[in-house]
PDB file of N, CA and C in Angstrom:
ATOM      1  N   UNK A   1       5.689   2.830 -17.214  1.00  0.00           N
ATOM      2  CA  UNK A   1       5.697   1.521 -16.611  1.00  0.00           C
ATOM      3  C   UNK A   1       5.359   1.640 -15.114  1.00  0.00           C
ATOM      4  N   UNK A   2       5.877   2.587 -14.497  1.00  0.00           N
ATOM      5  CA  UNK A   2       5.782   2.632 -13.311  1.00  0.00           C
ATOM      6  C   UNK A   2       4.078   3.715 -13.085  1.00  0.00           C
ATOM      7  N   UNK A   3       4.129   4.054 -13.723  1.00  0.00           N
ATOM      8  CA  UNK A   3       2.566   5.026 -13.920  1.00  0.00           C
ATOM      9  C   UNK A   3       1.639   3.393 -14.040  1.00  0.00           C
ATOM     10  N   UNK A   4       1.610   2.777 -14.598  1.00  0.00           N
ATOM     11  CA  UNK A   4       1.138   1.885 -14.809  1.00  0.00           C
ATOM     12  C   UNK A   4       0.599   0.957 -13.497  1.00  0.00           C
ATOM     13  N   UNK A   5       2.148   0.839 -12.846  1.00  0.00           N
ATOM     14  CA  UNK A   5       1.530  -0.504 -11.827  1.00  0.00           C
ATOM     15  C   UNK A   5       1.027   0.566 -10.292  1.00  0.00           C
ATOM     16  N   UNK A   6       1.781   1.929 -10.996  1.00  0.00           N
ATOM     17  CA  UNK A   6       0.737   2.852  -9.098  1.00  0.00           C
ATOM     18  C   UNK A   6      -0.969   2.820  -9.807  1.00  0.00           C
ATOM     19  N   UNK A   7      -1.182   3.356 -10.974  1.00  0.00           N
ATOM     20  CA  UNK A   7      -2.840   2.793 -11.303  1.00  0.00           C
ATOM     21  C   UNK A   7      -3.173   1.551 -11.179  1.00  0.00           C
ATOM     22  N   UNK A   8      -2.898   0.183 -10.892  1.00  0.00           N
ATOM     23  CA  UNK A   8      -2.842  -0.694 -10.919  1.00  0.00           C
ATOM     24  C   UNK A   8      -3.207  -0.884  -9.047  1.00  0.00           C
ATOM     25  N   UNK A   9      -1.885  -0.550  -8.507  1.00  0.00           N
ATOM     26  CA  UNK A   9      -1.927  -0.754  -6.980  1.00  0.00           C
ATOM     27  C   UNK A   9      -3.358   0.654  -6.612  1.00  0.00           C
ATOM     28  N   UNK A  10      -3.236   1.470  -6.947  1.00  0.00           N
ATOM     29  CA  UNK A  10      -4.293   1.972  -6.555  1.00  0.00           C
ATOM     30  C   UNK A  10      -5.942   1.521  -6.755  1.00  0.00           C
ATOM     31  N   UNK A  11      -6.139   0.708  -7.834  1.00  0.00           N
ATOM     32  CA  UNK A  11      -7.167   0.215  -7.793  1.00  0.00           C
ATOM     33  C   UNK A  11      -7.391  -0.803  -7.272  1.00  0.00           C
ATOM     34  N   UNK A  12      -6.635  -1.545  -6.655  1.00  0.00           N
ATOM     35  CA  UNK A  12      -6.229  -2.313  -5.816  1.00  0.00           C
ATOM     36  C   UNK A  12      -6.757  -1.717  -4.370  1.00  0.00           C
ATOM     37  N   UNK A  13      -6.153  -0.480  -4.212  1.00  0.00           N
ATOM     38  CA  UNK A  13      -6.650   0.000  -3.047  1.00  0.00           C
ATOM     39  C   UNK A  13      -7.813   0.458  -2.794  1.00  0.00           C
ATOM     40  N   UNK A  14      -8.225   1.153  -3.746  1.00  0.00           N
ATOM     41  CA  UNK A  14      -9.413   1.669  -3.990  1.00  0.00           C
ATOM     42  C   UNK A  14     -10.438   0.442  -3.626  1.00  0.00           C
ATOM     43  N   UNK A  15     -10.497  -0.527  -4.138  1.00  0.00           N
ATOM     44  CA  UNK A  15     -11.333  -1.566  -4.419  1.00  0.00           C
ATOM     45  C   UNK A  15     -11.293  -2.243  -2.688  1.00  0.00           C
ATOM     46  N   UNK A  16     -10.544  -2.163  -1.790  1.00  0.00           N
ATOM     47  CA  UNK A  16     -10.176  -2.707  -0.363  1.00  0.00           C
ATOM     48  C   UNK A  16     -10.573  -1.411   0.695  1.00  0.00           C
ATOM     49  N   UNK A  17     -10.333  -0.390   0.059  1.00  0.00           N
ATOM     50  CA  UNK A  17     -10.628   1.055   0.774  1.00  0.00           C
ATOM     51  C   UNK A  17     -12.082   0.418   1.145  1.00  0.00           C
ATOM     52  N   UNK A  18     -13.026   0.481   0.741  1.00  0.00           N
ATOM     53  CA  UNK A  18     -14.424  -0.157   0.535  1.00  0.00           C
ATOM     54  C   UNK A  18     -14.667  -0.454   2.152  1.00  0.00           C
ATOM     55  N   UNK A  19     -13.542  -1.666   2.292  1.00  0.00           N
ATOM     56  CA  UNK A  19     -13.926  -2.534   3.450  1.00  0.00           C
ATOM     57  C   UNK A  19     -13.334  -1.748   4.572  1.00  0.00           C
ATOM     58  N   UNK A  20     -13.047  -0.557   4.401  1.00  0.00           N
ATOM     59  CA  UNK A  20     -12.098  -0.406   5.820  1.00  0.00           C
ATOM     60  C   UNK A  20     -11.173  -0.884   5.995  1.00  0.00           C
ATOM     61  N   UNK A  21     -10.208  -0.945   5.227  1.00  0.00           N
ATOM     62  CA  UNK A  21      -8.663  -1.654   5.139  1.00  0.00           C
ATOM     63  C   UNK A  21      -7.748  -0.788   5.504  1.00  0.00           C
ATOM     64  N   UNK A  22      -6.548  -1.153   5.551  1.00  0.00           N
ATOM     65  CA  UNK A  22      -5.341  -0.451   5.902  1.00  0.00           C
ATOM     66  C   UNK A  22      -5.013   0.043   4.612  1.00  0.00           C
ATOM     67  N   UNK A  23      -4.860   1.757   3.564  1.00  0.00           N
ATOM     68  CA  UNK A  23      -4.182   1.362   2.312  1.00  0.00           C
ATOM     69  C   UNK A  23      -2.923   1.089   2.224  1.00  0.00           C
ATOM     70  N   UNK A  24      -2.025   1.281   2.848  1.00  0.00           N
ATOM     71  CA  UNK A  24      -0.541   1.116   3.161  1.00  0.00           C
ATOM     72  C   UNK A  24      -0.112  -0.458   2.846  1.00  0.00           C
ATOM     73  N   UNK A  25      -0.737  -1.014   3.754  1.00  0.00           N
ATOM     74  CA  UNK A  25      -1.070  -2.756   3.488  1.00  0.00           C
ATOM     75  C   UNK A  25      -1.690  -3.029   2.906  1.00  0.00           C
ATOM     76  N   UNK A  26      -2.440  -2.179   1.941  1.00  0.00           N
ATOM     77  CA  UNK A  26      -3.293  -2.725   0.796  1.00  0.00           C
ATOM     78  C   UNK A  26      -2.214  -2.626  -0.212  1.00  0.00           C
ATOM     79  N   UNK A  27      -1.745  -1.660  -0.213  1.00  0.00           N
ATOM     80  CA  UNK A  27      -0.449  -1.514  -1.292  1.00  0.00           C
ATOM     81  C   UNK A  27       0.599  -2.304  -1.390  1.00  0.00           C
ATOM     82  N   UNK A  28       0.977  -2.682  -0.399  1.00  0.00           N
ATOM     83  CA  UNK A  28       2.127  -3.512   0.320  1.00  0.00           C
ATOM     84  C   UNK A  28       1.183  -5.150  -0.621  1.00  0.00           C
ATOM     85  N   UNK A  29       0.245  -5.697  -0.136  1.00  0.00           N
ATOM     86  CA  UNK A  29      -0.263  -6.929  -0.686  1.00  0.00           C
ATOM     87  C   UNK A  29      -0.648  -6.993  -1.849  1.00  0.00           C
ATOM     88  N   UNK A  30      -1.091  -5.750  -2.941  1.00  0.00           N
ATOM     89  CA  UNK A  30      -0.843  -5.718  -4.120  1.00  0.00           C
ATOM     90  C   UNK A  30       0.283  -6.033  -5.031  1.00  0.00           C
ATOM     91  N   UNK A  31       1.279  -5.125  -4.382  1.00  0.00           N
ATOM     92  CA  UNK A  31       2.659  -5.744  -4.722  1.00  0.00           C
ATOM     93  C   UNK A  31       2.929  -6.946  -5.137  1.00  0.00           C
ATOM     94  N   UNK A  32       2.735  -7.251  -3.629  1.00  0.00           N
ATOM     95  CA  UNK A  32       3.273  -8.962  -3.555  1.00  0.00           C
ATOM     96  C   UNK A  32       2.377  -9.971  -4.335  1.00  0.00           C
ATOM     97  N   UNK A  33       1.347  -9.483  -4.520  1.00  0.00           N
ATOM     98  CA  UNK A  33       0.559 -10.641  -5.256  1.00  0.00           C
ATOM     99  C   UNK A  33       0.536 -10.162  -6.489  1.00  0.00           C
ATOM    100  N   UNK A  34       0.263  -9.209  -7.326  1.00  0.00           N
ATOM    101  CA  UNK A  34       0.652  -9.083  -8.554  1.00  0.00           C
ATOM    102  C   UNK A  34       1.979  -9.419  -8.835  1.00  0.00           C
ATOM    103  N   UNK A  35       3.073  -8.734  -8.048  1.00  0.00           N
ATOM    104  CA  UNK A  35       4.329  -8.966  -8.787  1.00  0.00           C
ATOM    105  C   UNK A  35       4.819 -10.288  -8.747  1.00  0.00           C
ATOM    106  N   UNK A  36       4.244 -11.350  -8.099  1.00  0.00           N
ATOM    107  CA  UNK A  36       4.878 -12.576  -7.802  1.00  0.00           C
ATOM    108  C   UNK A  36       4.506 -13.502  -9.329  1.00  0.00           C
ATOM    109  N   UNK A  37       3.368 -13.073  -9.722  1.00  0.00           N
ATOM    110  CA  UNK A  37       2.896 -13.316 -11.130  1.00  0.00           C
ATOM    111  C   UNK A  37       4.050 -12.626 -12.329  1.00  0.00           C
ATOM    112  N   UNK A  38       3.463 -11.435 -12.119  1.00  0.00           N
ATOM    113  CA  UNK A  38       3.653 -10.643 -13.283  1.00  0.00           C
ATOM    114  C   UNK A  38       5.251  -9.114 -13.404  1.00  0.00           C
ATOM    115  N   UNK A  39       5.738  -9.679 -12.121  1.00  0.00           N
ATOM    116  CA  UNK A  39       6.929  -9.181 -12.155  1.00  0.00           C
ATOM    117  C   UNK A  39       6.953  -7.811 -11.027  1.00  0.00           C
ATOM    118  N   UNK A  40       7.964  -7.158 -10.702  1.00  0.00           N
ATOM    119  CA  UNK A  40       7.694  -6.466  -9.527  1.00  0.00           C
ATOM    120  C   UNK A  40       7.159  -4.699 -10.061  1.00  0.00           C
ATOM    121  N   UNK A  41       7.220  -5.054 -12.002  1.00  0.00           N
ATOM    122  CA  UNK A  41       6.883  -3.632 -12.410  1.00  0.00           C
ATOM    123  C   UNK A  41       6.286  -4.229 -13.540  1.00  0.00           C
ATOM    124  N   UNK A  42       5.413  -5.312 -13.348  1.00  0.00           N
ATOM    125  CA  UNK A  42       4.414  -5.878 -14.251  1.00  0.00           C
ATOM    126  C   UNK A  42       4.847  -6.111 -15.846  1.00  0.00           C
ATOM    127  N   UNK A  43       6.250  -5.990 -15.507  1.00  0.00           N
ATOM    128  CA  UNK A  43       6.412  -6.437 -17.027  1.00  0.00           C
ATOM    129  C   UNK A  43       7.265  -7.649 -17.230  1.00  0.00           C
ATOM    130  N   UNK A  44       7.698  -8.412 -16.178  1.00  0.00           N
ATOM    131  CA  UNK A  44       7.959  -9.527 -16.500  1.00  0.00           C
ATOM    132  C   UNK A  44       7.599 -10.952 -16.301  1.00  0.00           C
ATOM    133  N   UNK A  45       6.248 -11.484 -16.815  1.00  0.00           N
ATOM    134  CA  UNK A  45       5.138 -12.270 -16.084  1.00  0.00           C
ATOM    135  C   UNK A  45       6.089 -14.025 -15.844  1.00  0.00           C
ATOM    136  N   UNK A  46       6.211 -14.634 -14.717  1.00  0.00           N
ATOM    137  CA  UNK A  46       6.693 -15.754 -14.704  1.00  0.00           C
ATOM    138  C   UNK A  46       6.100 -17.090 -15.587  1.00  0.00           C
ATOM    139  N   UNK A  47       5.691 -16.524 -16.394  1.00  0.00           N
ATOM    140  CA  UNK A  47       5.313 -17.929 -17.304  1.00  0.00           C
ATOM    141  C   UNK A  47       4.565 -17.523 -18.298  1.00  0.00           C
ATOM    142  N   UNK A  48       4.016 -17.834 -19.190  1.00  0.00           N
ATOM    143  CA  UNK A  48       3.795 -17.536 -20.865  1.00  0.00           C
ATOM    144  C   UNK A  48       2.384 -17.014 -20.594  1.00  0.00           C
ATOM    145  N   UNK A  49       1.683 -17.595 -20.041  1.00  0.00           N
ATOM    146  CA  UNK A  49      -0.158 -17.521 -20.236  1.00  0.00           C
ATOM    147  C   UNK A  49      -0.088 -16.316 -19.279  1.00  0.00           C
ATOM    148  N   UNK A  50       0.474 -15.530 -18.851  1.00  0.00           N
ATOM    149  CA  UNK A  50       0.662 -14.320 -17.691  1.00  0.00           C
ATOM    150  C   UNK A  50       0.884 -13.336 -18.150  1.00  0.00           C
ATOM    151  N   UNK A  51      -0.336 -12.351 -18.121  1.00  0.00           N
ATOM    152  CA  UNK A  51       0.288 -11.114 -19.335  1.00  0.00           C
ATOM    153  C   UNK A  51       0.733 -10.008 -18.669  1.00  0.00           C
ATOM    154  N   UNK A  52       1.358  -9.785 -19.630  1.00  0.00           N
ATOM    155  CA  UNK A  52       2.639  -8.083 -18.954  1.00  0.00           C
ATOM    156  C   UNK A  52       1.600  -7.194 -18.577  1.00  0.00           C
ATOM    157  N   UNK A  53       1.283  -6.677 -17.435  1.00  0.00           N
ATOM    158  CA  UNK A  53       0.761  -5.647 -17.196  1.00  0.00           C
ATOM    159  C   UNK A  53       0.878  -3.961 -17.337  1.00  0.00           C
ATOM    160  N   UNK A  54       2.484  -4.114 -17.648  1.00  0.00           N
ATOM    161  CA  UNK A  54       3.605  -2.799 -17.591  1.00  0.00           C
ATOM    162  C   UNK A  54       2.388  -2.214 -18.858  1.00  0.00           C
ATOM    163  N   UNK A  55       1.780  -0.920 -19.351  1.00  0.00           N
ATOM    164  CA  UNK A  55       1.603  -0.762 -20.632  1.00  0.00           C
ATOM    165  C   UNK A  55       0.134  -1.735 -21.096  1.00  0.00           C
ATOM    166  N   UNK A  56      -0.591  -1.962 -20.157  1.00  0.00           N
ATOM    167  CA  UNK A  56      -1.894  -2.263 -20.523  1.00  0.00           C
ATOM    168  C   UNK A  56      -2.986  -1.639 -20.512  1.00  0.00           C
ATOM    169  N   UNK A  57      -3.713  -1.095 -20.975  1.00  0.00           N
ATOM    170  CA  UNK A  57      -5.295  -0.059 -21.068  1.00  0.00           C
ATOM    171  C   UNK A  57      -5.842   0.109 -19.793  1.00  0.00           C
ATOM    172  N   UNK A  58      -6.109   1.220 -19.360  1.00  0.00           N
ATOM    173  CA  UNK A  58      -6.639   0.982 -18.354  1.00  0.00           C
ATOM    174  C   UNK A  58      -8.336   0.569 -17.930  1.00  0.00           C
ATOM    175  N   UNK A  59      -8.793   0.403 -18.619  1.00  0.00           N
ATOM    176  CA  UNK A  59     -10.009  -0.243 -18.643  1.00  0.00           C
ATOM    177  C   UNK A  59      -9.881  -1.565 -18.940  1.00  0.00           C
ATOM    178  N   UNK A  60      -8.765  -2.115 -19.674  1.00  0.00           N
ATOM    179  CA  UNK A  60      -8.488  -4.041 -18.934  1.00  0.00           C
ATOM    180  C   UNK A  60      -8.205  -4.323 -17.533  1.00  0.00           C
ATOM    181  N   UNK A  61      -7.363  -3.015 -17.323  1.00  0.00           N
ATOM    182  CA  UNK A  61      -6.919  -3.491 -15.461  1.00  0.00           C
ATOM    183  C   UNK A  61      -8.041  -3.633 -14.705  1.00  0.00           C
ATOM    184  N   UNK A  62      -9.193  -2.532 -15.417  1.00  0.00           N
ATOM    185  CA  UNK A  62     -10.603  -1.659 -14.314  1.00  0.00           C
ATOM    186  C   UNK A  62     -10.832  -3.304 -14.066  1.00  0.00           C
ATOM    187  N   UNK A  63     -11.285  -3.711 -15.081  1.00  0.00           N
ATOM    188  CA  UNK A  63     -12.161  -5.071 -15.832  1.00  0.00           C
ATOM    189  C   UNK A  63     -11.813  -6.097 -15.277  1.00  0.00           C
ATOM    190  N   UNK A  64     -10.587  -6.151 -15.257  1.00  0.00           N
ATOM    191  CA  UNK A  64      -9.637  -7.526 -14.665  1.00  0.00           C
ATOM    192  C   UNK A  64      -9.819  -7.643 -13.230  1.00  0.00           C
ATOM    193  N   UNK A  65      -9.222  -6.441 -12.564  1.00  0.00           N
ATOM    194  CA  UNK A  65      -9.649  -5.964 -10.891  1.00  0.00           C
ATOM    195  C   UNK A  65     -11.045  -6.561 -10.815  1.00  0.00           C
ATOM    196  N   UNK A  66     -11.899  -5.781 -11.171  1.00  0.00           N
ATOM    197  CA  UNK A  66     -13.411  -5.994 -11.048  1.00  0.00           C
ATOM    198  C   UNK A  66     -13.947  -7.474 -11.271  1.00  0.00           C
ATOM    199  N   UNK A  67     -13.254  -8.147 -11.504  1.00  0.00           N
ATOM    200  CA  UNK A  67     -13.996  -9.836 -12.217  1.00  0.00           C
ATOM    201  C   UNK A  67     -13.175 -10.449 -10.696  1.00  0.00           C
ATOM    202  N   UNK A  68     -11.680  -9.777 -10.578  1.00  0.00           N
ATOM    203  CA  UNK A  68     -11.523 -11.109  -9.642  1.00  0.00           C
ATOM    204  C   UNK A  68     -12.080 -11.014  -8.300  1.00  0.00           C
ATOM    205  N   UNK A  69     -12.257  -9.817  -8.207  1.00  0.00           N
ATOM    206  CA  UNK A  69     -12.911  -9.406  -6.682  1.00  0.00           C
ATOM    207  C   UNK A  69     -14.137 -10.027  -6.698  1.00  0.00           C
ATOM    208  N   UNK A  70     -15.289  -9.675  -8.169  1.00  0.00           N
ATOM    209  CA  UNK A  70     -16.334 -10.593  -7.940  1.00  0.00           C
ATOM    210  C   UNK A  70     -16.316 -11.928  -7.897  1.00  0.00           C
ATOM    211  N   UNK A  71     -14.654 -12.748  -8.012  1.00  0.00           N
ATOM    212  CA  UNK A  71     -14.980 -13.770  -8.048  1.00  0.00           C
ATOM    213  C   UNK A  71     -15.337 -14.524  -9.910  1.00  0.00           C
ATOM    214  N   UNK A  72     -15.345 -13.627 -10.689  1.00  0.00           N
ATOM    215  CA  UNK A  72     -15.268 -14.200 -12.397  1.00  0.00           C
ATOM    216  C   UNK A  72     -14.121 -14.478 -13.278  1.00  0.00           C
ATOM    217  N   UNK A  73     -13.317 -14.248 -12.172  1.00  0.00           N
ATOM    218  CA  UNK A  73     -12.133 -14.897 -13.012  1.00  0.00           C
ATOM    219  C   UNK A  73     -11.105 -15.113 -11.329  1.00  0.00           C
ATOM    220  N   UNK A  74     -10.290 -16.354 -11.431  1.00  0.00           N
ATOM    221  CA  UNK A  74      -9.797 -16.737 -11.006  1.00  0.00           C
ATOM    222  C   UNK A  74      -7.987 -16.651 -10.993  1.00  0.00           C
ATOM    223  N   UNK A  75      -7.074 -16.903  -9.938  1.00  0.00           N
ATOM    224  CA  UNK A  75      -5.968 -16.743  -9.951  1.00  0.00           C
ATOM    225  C   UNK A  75      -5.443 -18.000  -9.540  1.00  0.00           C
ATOM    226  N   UNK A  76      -4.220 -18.618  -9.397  1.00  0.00           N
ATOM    227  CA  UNK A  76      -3.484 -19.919  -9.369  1.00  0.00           C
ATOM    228  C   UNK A  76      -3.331 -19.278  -7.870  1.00  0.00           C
ATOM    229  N   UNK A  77      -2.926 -18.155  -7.794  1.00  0.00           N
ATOM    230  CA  UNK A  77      -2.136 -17.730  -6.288  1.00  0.00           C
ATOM    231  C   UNK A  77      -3.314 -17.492  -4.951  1.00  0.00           C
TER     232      UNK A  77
END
């Protein structure tokens, strides 16, 4: 579970590394914006249509990461 959301925050970072970011505060704002959804260890999503991340493939996360950064899929937050 916890293997889960550091691959998770790391692609997160990875994906911000890019721009010359801080990763520390890239990590730090991953957190907060995934977990505010999907729980602070991705497995407890605040509402039904929000899926558990804890224990998901890692080529949905790659996929998922990759769409919202381009902008193909969207977030409420």
């Amino acid at each position: 579970m916890m293997r889960l959301l550091a691959v998770m925050l790391g692609a997160c970072v990875a994906m911000s590394a890019q721009a010359g970011g801080n990763a520390q505060k890239g990590k730090q704002k991953a957190a907060q914006v995934c977990g505010a959804c999907h729980g602070p260890e991705g497995n407890k999503p605040s509402a039904p249509d929000q899926p558990v991340l804890a224990g998901q493939y890692y080529d949905y996360l790659v996929r998922a990461l990759s769409d919202y950064k381009a902008g193909h899929r969207n977030t409420a937050s």
